[in-house]
N, C-alpha and C. Protein backbone atom coordinates (compact mmCIF):
# COMPACT_ATOMS: atom_id res chain seq x y z
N UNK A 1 -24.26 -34.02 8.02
CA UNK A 1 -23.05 -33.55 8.68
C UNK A 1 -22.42 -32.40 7.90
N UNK A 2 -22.63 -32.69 6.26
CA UNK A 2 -21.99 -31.36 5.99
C UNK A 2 -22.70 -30.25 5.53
N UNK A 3 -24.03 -30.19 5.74
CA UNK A 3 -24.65 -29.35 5.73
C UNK A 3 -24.61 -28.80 7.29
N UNK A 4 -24.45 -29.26 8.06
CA UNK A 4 -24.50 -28.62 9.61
C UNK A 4 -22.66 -27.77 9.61
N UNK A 5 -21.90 -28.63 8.57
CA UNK A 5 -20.99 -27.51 9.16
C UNK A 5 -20.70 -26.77 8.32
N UNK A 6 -21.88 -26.37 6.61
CA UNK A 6 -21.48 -25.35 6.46
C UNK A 6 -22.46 -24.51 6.99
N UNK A 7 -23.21 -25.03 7.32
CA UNK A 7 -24.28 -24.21 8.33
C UNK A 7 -23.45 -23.28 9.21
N UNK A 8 -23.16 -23.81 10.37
CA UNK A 8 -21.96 -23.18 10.96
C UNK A 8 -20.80 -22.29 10.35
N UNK A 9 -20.00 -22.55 9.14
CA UNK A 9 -19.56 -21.25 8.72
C UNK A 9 -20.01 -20.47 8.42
N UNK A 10 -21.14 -20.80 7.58
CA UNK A 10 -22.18 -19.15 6.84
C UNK A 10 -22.77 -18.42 8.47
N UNK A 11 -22.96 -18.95 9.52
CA UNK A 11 -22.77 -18.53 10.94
C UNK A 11 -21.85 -17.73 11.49
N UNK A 12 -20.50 -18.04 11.33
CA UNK A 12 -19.15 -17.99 11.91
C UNK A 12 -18.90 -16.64 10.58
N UNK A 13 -18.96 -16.56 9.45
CA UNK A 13 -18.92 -15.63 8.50
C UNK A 13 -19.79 -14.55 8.84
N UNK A 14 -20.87 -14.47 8.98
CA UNK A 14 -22.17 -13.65 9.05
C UNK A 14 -21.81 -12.76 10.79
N UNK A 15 -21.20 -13.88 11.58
CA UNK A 15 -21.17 -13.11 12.80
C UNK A 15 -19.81 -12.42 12.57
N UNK A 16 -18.63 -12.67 11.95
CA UNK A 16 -18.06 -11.93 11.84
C UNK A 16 -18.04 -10.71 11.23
N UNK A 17 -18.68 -10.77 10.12
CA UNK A 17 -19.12 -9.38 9.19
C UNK A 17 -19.92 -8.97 10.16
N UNK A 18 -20.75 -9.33 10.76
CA UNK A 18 -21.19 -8.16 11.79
C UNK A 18 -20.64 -7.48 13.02
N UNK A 19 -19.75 -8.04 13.25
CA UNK A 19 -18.78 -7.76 14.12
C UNK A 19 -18.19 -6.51 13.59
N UNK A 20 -17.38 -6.64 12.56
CA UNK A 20 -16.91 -5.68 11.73
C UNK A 20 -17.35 -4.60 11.74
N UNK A 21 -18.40 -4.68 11.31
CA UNK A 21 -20.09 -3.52 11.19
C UNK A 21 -20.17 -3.01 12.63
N UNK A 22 -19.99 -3.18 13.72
CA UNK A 22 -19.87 -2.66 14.67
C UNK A 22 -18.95 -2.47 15.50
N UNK A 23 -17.47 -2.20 14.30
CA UNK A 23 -16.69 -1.99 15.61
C UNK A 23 -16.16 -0.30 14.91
N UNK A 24 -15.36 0.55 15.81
CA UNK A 24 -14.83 1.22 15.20
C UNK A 24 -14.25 1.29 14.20
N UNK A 25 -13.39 2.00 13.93
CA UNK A 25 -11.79 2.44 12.88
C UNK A 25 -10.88 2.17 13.71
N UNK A 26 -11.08 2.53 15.28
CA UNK A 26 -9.87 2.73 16.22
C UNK A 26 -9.74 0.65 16.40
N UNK A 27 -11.48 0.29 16.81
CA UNK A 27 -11.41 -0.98 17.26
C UNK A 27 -10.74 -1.90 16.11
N UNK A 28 -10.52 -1.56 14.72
CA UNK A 28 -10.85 -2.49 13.98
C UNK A 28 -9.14 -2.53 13.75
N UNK A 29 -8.95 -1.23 13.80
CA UNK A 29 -7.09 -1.14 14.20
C UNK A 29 -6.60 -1.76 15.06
N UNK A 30 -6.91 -1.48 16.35
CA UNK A 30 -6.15 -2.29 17.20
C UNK A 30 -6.42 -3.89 17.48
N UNK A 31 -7.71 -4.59 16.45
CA UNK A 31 -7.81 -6.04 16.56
C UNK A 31 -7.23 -6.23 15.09
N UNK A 32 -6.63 -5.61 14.04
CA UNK A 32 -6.75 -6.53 12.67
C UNK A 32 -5.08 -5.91 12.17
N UNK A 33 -5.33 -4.09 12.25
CA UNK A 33 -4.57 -3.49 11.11
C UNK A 33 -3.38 -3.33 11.90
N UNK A 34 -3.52 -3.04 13.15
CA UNK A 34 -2.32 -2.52 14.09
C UNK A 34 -0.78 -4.08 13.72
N UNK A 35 -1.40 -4.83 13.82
CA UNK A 35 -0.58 -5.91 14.08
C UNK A 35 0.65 -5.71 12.92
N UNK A 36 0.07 -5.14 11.64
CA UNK A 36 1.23 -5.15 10.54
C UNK A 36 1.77 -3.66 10.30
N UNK A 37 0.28 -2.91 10.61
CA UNK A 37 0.66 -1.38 10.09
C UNK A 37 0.74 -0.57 11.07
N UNK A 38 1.02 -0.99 12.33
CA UNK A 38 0.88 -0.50 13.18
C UNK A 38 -0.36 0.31 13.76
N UNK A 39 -0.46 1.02 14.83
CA UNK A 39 -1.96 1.69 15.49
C UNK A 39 -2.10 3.15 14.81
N UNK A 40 -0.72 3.79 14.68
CA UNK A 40 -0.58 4.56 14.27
C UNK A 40 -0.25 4.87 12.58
N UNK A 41 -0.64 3.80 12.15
CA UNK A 41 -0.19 3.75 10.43
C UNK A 41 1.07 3.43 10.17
N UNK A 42 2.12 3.36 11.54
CA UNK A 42 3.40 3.21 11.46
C UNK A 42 3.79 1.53 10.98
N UNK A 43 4.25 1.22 9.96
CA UNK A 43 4.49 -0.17 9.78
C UNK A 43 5.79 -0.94 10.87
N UNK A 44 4.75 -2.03 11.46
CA UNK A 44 5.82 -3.10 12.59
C UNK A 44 7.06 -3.57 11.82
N UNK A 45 6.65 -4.06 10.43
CA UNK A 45 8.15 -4.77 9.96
C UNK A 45 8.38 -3.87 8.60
N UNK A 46 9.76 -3.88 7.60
CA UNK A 46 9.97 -2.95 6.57
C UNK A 46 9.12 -3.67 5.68
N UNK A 47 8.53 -4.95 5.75
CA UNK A 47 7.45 -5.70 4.36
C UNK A 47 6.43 -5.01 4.29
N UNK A 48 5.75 -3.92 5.24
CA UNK A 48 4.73 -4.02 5.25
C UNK A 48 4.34 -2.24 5.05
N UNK A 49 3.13 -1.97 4.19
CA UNK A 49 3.11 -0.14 3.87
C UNK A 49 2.65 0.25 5.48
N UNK A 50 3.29 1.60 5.47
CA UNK A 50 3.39 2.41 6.54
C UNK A 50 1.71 3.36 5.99
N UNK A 51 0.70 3.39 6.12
CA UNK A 51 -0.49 3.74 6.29
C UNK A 51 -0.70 5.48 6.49
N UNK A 52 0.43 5.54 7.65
CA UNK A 52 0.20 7.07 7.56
C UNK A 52 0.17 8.38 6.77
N UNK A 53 -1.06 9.07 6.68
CA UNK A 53 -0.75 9.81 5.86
C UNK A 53 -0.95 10.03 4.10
N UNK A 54 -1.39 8.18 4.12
CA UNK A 54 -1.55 7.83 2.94
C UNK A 54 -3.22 8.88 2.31
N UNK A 55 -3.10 8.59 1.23
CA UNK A 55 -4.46 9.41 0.13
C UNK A 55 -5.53 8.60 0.98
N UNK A 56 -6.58 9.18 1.42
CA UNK A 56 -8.00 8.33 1.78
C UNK A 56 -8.52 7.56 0.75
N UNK A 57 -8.46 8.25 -0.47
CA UNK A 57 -9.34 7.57 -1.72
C UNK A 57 -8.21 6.30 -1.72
N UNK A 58 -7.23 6.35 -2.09
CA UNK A 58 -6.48 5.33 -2.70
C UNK A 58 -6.60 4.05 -1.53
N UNK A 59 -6.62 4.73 0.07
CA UNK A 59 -6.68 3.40 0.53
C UNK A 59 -8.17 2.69 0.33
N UNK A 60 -8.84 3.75 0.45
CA UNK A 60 -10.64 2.96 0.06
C UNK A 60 -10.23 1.88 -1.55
N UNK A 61 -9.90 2.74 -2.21
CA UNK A 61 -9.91 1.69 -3.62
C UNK A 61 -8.86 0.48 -3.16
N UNK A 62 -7.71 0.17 -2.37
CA UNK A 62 -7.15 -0.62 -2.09
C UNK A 62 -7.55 -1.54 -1.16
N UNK A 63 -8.72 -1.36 -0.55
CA UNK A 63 -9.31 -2.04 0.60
C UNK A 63 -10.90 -2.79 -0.03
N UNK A 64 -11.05 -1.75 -0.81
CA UNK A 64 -12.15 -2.24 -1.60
C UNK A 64 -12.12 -3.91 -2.84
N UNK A 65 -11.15 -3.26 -3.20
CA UNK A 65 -9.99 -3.90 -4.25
C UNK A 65 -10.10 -5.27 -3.41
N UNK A 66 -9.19 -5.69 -2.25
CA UNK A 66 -9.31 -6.56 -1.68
C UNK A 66 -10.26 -7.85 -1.14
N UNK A 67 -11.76 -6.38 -1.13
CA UNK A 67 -13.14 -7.01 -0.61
C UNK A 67 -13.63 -7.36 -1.93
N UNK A 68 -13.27 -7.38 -2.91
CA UNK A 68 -14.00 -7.71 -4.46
C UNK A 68 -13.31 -8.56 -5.08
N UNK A 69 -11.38 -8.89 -4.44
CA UNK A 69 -11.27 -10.11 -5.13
C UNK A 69 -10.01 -9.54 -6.13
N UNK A 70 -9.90 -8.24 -6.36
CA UNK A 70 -9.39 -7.45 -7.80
C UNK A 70 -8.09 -7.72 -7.58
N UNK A 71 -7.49 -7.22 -6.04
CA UNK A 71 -6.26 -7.06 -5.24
C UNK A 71 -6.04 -8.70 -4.52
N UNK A 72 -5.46 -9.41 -4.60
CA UNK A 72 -5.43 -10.64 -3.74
C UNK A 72 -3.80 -10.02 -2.95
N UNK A 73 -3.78 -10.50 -1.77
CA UNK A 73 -2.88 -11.13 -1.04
C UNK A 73 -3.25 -12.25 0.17
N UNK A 74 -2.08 -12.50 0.33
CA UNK A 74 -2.99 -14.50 1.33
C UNK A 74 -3.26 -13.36 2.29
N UNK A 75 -2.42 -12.41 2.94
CA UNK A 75 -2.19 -11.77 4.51
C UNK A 75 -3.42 -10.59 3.95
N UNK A 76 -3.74 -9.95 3.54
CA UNK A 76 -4.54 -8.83 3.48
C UNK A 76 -6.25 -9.19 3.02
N UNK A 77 -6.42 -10.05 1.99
CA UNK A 77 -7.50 -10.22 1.37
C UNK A 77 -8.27 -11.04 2.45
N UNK A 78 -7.93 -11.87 3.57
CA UNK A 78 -8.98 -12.17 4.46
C UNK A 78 -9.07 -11.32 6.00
N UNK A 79 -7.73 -10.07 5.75
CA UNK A 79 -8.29 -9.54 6.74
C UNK A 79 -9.52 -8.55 6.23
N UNK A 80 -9.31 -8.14 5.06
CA UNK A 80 -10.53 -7.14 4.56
C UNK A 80 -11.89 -7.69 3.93
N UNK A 81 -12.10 -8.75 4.16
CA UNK A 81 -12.94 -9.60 3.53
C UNK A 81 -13.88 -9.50 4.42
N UNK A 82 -14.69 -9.08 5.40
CA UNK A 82 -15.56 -8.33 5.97
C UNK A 82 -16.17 -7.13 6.58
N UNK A 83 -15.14 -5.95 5.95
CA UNK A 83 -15.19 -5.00 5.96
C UNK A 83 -16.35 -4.35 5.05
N UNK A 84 -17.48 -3.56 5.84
CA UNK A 84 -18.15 -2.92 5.28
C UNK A 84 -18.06 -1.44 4.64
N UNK A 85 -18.32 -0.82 3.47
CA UNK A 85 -17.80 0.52 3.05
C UNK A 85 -17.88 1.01 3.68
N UNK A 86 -18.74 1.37 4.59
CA UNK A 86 -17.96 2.44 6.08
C UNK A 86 -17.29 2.21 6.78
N UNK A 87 -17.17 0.71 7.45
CA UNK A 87 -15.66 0.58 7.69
C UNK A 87 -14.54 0.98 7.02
N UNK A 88 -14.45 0.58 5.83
CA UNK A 88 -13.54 1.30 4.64
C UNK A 88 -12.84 2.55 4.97
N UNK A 89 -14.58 3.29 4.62
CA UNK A 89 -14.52 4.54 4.77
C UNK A 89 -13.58 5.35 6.18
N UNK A 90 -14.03 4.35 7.13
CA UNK A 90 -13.38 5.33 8.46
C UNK A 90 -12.25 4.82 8.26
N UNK A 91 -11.71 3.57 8.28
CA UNK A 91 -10.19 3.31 8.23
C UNK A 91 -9.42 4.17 7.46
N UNK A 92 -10.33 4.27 6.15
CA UNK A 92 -8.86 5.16 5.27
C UNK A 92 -9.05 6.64 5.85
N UNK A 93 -9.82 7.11 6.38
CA UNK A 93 -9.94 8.91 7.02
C UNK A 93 -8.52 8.28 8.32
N UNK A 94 -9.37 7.28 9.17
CA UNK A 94 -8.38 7.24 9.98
C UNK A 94 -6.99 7.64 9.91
N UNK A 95 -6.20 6.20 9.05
CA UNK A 95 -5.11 6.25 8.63
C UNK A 95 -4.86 7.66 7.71
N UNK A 96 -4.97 8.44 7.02
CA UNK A 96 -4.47 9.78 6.51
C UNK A 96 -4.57 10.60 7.29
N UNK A 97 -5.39 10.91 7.99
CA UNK A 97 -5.26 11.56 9.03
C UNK A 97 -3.83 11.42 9.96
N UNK A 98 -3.33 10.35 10.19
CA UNK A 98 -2.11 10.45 10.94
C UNK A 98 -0.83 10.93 10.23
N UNK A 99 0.47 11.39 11.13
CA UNK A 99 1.10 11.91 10.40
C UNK A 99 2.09 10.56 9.64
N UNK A 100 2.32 11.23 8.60
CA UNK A 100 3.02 10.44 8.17
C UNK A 100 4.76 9.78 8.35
N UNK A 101 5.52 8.81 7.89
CA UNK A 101 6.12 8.14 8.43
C UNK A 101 7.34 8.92 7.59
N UNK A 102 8.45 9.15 7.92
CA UNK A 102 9.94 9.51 7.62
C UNK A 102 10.82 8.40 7.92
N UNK A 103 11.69 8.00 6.85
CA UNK A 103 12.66 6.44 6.84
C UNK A 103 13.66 7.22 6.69
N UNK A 104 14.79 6.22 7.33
CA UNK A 104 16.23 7.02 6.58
C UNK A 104 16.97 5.89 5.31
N UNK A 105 18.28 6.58 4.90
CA UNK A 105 18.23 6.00 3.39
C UNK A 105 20.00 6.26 4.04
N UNK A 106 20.75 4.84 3.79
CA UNK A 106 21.91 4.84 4.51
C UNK A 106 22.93 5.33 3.64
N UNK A 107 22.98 5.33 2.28
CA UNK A 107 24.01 5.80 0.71
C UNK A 107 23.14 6.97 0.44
N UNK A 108 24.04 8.17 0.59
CA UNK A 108 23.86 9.50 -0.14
C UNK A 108 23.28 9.45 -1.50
N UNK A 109 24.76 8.23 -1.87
CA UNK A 109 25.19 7.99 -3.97
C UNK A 109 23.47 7.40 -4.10
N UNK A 110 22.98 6.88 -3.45
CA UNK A 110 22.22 5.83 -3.89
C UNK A 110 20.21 6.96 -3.72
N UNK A 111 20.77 7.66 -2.82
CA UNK A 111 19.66 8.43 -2.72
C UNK A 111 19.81 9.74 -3.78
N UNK A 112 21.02 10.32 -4.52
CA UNK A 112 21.09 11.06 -5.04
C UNK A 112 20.77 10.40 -6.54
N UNK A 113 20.97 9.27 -6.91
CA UNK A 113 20.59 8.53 -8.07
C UNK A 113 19.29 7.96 -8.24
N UNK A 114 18.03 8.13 -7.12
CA UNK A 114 16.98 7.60 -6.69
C UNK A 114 16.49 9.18 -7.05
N UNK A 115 17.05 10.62 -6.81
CA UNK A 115 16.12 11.53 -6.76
C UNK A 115 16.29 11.81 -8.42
N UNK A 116 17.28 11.58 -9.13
CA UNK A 116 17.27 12.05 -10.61
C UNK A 116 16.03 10.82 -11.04
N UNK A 117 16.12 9.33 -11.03
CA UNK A 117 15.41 8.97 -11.76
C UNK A 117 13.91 9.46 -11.33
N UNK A 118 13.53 9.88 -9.95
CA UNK A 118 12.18 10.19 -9.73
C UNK A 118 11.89 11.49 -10.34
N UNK A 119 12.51 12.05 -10.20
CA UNK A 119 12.04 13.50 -10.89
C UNK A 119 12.74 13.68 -12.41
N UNK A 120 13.67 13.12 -13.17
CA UNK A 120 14.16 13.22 -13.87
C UNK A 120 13.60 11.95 -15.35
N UNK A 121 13.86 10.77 -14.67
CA UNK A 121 13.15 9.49 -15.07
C UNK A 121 14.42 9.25 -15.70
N UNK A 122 14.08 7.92 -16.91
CA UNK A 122 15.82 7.87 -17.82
C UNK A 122 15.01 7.55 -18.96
N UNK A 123 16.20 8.87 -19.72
CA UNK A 123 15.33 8.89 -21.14
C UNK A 123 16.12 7.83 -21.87
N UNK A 124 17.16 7.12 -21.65
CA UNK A 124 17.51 5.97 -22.22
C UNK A 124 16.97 4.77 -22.48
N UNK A 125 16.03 4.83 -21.19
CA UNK A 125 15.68 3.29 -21.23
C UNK A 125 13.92 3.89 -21.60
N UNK A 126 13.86 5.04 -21.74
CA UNK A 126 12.41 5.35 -22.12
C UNK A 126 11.40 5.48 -21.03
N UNK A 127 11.85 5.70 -20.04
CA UNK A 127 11.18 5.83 -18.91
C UNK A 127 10.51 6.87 -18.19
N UNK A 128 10.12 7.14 -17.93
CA UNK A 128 9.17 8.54 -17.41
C UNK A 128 9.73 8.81 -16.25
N UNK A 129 9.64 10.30 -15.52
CA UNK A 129 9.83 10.44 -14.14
C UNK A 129 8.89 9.70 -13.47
N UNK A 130 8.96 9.55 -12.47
CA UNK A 130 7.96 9.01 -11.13
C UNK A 130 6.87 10.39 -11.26
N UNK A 131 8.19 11.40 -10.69
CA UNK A 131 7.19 12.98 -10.79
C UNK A 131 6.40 12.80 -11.19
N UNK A 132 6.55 12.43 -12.44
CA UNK A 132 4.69 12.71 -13.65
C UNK A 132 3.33 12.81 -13.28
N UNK A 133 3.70 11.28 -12.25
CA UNK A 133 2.31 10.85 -11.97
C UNK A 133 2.01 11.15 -10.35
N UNK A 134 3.24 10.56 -9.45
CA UNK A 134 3.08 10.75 -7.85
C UNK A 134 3.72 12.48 -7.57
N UNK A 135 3.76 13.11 -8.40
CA UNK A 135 3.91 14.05 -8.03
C UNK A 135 5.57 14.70 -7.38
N UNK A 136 5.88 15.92 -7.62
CA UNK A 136 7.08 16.76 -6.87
C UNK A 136 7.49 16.11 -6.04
N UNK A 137 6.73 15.87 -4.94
CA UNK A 137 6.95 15.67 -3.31
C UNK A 137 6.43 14.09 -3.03
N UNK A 138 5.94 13.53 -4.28
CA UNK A 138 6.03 11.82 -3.98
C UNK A 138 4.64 11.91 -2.90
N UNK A 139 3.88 13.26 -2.45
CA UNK A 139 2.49 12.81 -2.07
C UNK A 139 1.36 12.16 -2.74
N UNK A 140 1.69 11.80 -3.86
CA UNK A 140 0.57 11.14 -4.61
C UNK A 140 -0.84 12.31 -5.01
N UNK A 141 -1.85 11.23 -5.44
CA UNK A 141 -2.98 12.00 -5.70
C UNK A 141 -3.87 11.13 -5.15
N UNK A 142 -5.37 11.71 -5.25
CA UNK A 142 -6.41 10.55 -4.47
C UNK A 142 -6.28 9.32 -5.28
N UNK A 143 -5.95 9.02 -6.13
CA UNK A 143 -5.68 7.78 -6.78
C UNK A 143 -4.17 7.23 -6.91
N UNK A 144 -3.69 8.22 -6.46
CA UNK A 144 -2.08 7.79 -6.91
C UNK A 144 -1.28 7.33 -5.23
N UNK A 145 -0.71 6.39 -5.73
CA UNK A 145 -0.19 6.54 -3.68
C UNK A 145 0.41 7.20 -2.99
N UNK A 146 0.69 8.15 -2.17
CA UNK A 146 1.79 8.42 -1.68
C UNK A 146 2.99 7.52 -1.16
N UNK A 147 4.14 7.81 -1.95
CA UNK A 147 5.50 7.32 -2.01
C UNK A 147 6.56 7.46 -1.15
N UNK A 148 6.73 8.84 -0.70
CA UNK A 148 7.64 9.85 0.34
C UNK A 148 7.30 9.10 1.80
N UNK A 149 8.49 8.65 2.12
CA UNK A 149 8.27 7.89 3.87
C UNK A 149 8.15 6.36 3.66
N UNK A 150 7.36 6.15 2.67
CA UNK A 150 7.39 4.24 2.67
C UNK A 150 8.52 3.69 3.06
N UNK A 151 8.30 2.58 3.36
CA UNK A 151 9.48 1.42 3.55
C UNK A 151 10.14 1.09 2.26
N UNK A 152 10.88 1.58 2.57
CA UNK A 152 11.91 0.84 1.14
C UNK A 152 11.77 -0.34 0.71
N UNK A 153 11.85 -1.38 1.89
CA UNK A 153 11.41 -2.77 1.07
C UNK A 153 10.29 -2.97 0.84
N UNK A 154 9.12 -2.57 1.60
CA UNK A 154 8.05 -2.75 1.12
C UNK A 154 7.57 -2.29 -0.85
N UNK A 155 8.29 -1.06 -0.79
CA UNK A 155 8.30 -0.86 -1.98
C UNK A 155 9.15 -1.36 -3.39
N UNK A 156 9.93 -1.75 -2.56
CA UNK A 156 10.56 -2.97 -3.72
C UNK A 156 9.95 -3.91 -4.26
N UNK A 157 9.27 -4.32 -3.05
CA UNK A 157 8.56 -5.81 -3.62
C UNK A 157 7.38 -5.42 -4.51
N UNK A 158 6.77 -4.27 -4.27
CA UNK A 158 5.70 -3.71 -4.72
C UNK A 158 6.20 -3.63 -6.73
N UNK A 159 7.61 -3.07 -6.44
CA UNK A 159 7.98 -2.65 -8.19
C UNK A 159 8.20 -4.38 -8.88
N UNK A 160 8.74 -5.13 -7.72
CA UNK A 160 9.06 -6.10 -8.37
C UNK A 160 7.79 -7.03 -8.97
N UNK A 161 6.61 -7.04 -7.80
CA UNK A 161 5.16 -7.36 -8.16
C UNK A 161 4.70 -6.61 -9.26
N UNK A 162 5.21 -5.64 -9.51
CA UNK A 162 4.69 -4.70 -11.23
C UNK A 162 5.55 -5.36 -12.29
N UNK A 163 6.68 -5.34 -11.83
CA UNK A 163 6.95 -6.33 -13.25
C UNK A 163 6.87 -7.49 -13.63
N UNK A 164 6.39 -7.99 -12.58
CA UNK A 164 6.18 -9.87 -13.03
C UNK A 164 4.17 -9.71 -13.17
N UNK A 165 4.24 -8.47 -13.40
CA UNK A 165 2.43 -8.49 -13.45
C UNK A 165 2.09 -9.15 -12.60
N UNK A 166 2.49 -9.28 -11.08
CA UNK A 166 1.04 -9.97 -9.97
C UNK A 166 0.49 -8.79 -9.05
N UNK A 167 0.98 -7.26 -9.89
CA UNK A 167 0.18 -6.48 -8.97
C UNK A 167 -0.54 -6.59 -10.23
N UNK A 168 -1.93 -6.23 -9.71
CA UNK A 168 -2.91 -5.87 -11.25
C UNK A 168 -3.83 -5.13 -10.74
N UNK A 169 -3.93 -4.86 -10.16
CA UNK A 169 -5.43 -3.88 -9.97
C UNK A 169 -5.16 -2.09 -10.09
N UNK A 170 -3.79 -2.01 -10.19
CA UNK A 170 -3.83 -0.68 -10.58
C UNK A 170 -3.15 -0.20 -11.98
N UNK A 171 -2.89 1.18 -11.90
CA UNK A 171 -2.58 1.94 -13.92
C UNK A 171 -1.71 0.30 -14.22
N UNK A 172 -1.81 0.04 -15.37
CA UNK A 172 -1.03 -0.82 -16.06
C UNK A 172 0.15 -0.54 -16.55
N UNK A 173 0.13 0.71 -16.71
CA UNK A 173 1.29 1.46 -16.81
C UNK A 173 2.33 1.34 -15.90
N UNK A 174 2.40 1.26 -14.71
CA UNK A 174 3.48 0.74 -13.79
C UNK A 174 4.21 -0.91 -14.14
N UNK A 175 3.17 -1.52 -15.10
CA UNK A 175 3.76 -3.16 -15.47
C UNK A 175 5.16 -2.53 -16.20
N UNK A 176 4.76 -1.50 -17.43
CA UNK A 176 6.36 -1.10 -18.02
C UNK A 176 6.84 -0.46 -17.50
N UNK A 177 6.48 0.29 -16.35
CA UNK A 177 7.89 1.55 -15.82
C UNK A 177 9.06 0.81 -15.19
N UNK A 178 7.73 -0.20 -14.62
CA UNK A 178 8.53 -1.17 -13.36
C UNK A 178 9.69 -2.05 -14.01
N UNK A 179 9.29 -2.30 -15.25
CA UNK A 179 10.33 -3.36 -16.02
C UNK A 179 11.23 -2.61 -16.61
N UNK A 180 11.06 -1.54 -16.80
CA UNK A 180 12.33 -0.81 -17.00
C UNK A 180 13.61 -0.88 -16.11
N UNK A 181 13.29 -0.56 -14.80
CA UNK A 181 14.16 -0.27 -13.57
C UNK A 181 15.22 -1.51 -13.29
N UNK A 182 16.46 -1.54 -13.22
CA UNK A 182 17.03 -2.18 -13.09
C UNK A 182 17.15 -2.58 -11.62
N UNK A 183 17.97 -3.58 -10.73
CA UNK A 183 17.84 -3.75 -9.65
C UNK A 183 18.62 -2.92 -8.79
N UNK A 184 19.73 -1.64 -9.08
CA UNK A 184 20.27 -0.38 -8.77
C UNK A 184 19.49 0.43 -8.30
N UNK A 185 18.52 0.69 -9.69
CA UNK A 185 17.57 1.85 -10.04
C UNK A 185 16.55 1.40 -8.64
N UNK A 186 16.01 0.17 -8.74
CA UNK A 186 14.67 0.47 -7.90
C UNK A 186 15.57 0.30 -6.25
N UNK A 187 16.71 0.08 -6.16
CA UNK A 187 17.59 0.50 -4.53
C UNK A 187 17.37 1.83 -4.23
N UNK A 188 17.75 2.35 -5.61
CA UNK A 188 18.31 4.09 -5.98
C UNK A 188 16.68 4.74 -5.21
N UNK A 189 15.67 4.23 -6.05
CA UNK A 189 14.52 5.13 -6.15
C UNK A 189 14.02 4.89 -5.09
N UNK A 190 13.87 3.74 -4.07
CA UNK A 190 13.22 3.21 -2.92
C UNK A 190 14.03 3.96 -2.18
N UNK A 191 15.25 4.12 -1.83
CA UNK A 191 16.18 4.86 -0.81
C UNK A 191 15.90 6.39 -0.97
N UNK A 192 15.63 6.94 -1.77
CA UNK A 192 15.56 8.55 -2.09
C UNK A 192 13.88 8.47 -1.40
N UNK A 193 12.73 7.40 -1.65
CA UNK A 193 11.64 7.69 -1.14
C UNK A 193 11.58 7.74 0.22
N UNK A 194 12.37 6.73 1.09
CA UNK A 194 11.80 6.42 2.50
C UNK A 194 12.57 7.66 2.92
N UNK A 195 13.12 8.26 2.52
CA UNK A 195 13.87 9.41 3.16
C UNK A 195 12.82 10.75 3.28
N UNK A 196 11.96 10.65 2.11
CA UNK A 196 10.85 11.97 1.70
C UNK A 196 10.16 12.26 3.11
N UNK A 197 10.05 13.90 3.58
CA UNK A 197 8.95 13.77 4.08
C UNK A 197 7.66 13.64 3.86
């Protein structure tokens, strides 16, 4: 009996990875990715990253990340858990390819204190600009994420996951920037981003 039903999952697994393997970027969007990140890269709720626009490389290493175990989340790691590198591959062309997402940021004070620490950083607490690494304009690099347009909360949780170390698969260096930031600072810096084009 329990060899017949893991028979049946290594079945139910195998047909799904092939499924995968034959569906589009567009198909695999509108059955898996659309639901959180929308069709258009646009994120449905503020928890969740807005896709558009994002670096191709960075989403491949973040999708990859997922399919290897490196990146866990309960909601993401079994939707990418049969994704083949060309699936990968087309999803992240997909998603950058679209345009990207513009948020608004409701406190001026709070967005004008979000653009000094990003480009400025605080040399008090020893902290680096954001600039350094994501760049002027918060477009990132093929490894770095683009920042400019995210969801504010999504990215909160993201700084707050850097300082309690349960993000881990990327620079380690974000474990101390992130613990620097007070709970102002990362309002300040998240509100000045979703505003970026």
């Amino acid at each position: 009996m329990l060899l017949r039903a893991l028979t049946l999952g290594l079945i139910t697994l195998s047909a799904a990875s092939a499924q995968a393997l034959d569906m589009s970027a567009a198909d695999i969007v509108a059955s898996r990715c659309g639901v959180c990140h929308g069709t258009n890269g646009q994120a449905t709720a503020p928890i969740y990253p807005s896709l558009a626009g994002q670096n191709a490389q960075y989403i491949t290493k973040q999708l990859t990340d997922f399919v290897a175990g490196r990146r866990v989340n309960e909601t993401m790691s079994p939707q990418a858990q049969d994704l083949s590198p060309q699936n990968i591959a087309e999803l992240a062309a997909f998603f950058s390819a679209k345009p990207p997402r513009v948020g608004r940021a409701a406190n001026a004070e709070s967005v004008a204190l979000g653009k000094f620490l990003y480009t400025q950083g605080n040399a008090s607490a020893n902290m680096p600009a954001c600039a350094s690494c994501h760049g002027d304009s918060a477009h990132g690099t093929a490894l770095l994420p683009r920042l400019a347009g995210q969801n504010a909360r999504y990215l909160t949780g993201q700084l707050q996951d850097f300082t309690l170390r349960q993000r881990t698969n990327d620079n380690a260096v974000m474990h101390d920037i992130a613990a620097k930031l007070t709970p102002a600072d990362i309002k300040a810096v998240t509100d000045y981003l979703t505003q970026l084009p």
